[in-house]
C-alpha atoms as a PDB file:
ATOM      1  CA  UNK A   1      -7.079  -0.330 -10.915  1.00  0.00           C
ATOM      2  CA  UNK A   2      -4.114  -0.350 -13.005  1.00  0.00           C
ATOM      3  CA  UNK A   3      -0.911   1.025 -12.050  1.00  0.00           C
ATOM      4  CA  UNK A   4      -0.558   4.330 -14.395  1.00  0.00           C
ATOM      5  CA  UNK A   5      -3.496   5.181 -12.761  1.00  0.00           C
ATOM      6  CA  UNK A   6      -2.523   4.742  -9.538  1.00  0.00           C
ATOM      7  CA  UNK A   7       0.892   6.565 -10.292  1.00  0.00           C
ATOM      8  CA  UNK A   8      -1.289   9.412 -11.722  1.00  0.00           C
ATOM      9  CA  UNK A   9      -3.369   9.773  -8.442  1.00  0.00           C
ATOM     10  CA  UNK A  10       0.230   9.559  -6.493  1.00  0.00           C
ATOM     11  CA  UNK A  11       1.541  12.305  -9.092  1.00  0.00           C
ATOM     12  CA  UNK A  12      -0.744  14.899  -8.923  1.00  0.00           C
ATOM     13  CA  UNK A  13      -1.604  14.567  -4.902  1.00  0.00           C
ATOM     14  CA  UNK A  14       2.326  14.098  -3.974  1.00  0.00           C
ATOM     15  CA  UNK A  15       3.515  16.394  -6.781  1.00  0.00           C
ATOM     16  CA  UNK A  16       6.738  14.077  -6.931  1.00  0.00           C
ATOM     17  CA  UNK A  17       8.080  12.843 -10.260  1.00  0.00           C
ATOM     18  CA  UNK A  18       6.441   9.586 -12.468  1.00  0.00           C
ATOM     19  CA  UNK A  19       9.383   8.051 -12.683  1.00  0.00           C
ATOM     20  CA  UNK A  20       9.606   7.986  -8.827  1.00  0.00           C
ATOM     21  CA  UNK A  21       6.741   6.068  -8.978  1.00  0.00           C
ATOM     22  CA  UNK A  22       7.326   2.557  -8.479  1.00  0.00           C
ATOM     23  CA  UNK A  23       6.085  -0.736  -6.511  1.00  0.00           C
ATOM     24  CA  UNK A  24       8.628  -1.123  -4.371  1.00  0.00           C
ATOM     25  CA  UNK A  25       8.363   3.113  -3.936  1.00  0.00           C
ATOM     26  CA  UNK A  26       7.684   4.184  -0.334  1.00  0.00           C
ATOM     27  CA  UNK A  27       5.520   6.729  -0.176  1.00  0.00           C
ATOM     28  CA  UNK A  28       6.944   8.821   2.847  1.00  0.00           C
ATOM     29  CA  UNK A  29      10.997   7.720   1.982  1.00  0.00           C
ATOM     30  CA  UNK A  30      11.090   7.989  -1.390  1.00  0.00           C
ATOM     31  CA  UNK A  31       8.243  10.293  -2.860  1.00  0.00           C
ATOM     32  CA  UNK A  32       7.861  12.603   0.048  1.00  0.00           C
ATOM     33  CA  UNK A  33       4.392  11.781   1.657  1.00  0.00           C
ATOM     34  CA  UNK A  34       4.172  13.341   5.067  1.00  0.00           C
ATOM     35  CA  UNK A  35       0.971  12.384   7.384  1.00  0.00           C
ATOM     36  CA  UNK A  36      -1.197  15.433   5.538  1.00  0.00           C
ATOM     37  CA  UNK A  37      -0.259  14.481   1.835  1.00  0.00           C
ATOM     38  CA  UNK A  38      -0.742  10.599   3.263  1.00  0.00           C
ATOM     39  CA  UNK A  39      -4.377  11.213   4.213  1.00  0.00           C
ATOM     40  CA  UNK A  40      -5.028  13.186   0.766  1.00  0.00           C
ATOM     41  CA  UNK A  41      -3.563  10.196  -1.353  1.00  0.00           C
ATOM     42  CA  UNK A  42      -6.333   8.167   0.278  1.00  0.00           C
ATOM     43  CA  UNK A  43      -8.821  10.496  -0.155  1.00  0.00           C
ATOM     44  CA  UNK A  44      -7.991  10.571  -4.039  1.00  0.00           C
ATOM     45  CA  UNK A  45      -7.496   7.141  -3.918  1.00  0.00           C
ATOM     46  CA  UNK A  46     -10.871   6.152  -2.278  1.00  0.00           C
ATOM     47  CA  UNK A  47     -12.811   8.825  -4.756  1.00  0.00           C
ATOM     48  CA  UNK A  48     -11.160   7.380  -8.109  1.00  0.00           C
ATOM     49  CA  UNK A  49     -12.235   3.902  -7.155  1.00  0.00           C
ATOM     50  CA  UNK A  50     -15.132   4.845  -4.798  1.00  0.00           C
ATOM     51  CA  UNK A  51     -14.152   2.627  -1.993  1.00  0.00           C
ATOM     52  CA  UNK A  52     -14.281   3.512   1.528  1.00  0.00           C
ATOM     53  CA  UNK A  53     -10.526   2.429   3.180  1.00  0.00           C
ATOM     54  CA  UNK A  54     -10.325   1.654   6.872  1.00  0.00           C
ATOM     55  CA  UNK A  55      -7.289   4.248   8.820  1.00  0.00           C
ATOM     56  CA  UNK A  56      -5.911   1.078  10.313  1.00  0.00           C
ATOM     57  CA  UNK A  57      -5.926   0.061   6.664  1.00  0.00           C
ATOM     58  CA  UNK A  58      -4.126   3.280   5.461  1.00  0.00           C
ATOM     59  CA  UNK A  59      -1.466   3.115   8.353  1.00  0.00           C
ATOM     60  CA  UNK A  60      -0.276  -0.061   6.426  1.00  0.00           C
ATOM     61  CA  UNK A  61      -0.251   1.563   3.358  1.00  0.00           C
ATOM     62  CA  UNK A  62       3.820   2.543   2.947  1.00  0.00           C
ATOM     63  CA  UNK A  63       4.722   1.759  -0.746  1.00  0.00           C
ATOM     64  CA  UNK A  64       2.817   2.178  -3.594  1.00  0.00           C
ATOM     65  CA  UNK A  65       3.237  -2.160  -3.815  1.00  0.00           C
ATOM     66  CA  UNK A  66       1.168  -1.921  -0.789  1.00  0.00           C
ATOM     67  CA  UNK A  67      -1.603   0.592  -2.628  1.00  0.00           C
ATOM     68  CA  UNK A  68      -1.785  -1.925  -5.530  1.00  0.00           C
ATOM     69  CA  UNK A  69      -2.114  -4.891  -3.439  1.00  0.00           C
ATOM     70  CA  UNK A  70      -4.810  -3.377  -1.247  1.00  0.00           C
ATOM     71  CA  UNK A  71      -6.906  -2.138  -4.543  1.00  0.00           C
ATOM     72  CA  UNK A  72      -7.143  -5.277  -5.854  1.00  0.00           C
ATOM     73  CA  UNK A  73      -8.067  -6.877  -2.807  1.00  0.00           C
ATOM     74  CA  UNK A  74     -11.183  -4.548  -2.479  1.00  0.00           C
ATOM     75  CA  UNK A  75     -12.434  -3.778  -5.518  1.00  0.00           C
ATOM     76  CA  UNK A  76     -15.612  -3.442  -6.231  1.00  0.00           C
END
């Protein structure tokens, strides 16, 4: 998945700015993400690429770096 996309998803589910959005971004420090808003980014993020992603696998997820990496490590 490519990374506007990615941002998009992170956009509209965090509501924080696009040009927050960056690789080395973390989601709760820098764009606001608290454990609800967390668990909603995966949702949107598991529906726009229709994987399923593990919570042990989400508990690692903390920048958006870490989103990219694990997207293109399971895509289908």
């Amino acid at each position: 998945m490519e990374f506007e996309k990615v941002r998009d998803i992170i956009v509209e589910t965090l509501g924080c700015d696009a040009e927050a959005v960056t690789p080395t971004a973390s989601l709760a420090d820098d764009l606001g993400a608290d454990s609800l808003a967390a668990v909603e980014l995966v949702m949107a993020l598991e529906e726009a690429v229709g994987i399923s992603i593990a919570e042990e696998d989400a508990a690692n997820l903390k920048t958006v770096g870490d989103i990219m990496t694990y997207l293109a490590a399971h895509k289908n």
